[in-house]
N, C-alpha and C. Protein backbone atom coordinates (compact mmCIF):
# COMPACT_ATOMS: atom_id res chain seq x y z
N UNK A 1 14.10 -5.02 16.93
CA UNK A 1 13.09 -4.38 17.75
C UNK A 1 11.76 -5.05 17.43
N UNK A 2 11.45 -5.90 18.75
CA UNK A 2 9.54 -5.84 17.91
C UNK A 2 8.68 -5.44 18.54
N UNK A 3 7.34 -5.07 18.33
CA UNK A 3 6.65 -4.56 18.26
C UNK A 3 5.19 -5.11 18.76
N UNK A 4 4.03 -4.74 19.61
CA UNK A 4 3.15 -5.84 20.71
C UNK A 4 2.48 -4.41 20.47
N UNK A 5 1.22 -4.30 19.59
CA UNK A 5 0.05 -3.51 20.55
C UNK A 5 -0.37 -3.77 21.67
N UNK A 6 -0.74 -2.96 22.72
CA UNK A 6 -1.22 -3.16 23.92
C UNK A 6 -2.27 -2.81 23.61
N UNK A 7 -3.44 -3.19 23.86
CA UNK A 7 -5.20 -2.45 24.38
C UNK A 7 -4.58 -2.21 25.83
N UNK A 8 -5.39 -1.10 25.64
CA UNK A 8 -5.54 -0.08 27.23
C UNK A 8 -6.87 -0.66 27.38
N UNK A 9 -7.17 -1.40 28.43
CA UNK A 9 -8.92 -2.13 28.74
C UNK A 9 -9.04 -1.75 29.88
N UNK A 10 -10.80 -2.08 30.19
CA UNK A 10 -11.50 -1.84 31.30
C UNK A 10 -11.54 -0.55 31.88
N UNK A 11 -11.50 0.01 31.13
CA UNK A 11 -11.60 1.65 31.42
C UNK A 11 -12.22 2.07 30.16
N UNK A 12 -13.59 2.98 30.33
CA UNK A 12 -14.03 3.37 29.65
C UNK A 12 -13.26 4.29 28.31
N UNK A 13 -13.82 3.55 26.85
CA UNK A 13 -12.80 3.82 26.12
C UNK A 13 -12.66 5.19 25.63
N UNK A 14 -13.55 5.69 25.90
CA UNK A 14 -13.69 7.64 26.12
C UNK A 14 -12.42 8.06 26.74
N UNK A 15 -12.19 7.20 27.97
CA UNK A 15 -11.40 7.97 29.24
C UNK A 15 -9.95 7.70 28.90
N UNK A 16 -9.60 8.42 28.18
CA UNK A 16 -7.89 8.44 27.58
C UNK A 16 -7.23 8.67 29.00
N UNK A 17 -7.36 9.64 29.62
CA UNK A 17 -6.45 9.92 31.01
C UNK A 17 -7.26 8.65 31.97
N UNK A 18 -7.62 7.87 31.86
CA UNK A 18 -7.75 6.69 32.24
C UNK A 18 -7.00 5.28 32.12
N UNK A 19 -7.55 5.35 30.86
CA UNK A 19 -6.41 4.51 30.03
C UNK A 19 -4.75 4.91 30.44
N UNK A 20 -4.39 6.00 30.24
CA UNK A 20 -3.49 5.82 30.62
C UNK A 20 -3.04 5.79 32.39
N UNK A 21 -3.84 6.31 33.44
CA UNK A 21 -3.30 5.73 34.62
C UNK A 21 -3.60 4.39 34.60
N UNK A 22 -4.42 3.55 34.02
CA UNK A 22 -4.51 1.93 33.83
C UNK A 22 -2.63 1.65 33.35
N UNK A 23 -2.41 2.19 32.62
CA UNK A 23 -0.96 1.54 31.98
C UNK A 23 -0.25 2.15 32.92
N UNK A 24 -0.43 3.04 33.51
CA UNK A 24 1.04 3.29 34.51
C UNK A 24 0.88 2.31 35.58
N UNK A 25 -0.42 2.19 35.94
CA UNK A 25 -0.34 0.81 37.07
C UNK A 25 -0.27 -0.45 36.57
N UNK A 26 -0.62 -0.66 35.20
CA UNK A 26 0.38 -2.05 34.74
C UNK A 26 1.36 -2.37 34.71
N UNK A 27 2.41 -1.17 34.64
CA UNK A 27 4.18 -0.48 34.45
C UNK A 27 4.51 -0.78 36.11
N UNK A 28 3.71 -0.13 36.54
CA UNK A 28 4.25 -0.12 38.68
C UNK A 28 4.00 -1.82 38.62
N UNK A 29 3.17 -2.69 38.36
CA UNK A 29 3.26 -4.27 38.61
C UNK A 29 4.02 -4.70 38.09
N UNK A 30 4.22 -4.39 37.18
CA UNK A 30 5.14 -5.24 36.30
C UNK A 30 4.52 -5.94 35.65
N UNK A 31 2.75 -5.68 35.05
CA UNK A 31 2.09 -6.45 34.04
C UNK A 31 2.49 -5.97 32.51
N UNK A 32 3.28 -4.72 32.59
CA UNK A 32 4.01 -4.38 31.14
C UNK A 32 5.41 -4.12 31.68
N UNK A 33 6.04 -4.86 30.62
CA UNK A 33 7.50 -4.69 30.99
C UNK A 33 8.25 -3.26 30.91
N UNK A 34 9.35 -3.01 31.50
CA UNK A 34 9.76 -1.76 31.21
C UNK A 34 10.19 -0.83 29.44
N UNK A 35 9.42 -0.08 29.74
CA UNK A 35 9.69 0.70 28.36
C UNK A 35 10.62 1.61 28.07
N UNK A 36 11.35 1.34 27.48
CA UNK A 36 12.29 2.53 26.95
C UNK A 36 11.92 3.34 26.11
N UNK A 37 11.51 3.56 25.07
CA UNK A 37 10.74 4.84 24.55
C UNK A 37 9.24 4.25 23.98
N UNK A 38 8.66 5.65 24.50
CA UNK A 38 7.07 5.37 23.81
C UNK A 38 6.79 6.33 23.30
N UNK A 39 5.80 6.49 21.83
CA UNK A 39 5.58 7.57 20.86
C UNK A 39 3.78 7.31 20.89
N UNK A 40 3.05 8.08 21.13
CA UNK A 40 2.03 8.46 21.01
C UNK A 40 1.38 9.38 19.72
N UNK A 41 0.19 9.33 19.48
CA UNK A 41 -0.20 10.08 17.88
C UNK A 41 -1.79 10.83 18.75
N UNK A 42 -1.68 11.57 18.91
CA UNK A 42 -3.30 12.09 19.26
C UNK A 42 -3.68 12.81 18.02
N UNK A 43 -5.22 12.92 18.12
CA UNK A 43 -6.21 13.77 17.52
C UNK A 43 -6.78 14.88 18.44
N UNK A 44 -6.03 16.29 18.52
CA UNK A 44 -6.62 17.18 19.43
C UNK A 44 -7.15 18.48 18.42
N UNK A 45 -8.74 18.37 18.82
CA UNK A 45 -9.39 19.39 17.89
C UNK A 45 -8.71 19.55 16.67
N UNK A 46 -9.13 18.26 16.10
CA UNK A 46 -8.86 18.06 14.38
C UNK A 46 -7.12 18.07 13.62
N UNK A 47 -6.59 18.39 14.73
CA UNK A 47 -5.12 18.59 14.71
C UNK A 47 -4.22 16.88 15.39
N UNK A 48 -3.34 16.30 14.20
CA UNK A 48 -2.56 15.29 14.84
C UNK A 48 -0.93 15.78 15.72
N UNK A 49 -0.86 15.55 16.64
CA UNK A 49 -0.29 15.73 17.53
C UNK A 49 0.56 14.56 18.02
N UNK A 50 2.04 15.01 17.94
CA UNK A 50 3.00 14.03 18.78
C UNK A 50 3.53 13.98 20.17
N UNK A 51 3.16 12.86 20.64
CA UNK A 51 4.21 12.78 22.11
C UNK A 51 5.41 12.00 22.27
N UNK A 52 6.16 11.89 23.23
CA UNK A 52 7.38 10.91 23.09
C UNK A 52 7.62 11.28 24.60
N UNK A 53 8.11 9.84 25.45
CA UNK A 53 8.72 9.63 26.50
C UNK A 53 9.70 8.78 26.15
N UNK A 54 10.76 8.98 27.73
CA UNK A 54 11.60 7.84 27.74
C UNK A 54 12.98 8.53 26.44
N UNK A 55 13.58 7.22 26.32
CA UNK A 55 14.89 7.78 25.11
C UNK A 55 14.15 7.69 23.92
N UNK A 56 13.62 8.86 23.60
CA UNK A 56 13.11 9.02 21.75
C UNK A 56 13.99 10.65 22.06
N UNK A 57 14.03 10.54 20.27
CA UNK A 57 14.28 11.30 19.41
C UNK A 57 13.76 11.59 18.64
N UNK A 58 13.91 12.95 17.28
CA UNK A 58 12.84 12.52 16.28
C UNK A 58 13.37 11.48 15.45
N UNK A 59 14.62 10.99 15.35
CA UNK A 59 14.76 9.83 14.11
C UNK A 59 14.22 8.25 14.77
N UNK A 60 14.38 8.56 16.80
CA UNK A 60 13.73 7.16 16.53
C UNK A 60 12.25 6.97 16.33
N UNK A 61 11.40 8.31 17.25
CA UNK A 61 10.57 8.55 16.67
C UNK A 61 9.91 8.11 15.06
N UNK A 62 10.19 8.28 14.30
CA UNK A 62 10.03 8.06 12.90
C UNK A 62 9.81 6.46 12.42
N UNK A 63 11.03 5.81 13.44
CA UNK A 63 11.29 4.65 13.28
C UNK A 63 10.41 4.02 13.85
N UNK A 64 9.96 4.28 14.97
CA UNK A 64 8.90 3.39 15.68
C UNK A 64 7.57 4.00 15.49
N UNK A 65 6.72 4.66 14.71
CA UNK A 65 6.04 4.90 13.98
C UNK A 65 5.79 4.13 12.90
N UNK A 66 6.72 3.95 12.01
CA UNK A 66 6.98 3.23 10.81
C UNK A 66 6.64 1.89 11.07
N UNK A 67 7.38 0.97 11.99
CA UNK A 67 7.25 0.11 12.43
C UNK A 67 6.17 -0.63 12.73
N UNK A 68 5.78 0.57 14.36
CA UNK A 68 4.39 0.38 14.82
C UNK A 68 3.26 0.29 13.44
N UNK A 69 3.34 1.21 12.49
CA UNK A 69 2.54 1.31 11.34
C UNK A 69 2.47 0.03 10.59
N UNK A 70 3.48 -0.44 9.98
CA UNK A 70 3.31 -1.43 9.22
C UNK A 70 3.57 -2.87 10.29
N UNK A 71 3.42 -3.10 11.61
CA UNK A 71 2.93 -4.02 12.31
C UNK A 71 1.61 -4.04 12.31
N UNK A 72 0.77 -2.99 12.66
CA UNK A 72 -0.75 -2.76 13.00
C UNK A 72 -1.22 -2.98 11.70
N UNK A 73 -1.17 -2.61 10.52
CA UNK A 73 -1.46 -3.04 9.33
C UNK A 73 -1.57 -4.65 8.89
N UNK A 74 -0.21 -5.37 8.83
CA UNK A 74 -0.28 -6.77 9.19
C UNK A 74 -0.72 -7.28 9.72
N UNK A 75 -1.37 -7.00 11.65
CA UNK A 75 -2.03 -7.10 11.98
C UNK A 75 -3.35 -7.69 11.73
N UNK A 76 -3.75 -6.37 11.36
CA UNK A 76 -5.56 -6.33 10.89
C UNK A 76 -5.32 -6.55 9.70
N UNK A 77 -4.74 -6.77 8.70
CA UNK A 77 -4.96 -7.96 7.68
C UNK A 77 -5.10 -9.41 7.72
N UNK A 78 -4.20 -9.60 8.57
CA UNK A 78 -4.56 -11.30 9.29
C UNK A 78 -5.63 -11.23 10.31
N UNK A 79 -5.81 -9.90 11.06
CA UNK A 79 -7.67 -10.66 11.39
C UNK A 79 -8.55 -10.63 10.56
N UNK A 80 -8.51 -9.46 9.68
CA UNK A 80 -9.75 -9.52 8.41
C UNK A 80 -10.09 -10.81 7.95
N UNK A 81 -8.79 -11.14 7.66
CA UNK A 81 -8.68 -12.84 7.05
C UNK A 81 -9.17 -14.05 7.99
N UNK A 82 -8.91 -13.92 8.83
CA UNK A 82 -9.21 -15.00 10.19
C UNK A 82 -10.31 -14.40 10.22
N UNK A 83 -11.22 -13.33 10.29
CA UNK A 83 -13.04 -13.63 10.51
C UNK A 83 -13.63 -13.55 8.73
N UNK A 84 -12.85 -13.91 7.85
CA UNK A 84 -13.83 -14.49 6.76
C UNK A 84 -14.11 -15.37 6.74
């Protein structure tokens, strides 16, 4: 399984229900390929909060969390490094 942050762009980055009709009309073009499960993490009034579409569960859930986690980490360690 791997793993591609997307930026949600050009939509004001306030506008979460923006951002996301931006990605459903990237999904209807076919500028993001089809997804089989997606796991979301919100912050609603100080409280973290889970979503899940598509085929999740909680174990894959967990898994693509984990994943997503220690990709995004690697990540931004190799940019930290690339703008020193």
């Amino acid at each position: 399984m791997s793993a591609k942050v997307v930026p949600l762009r050009e939509v004001n980055a306030a506008d979460v229900a923006g951002q996301f009709r931006r990605m459903a009309d990237d999904l209807d073009s076919g500028e993001i390929a089809h997804i089989e499960s997606m796991v979301a993490v919100a912050e609603q009034d100080g409280e973290i909060v889970l979503y899940g579409w598509g085929n999740i569960d909680g174990l894959r859930a967990i898994g693509m969390l984990s994943l997503g986690s220690t990709k995004l980490t690697r990540e931004t360690l190799d940019q930290m490094e690339d703008d020193a």
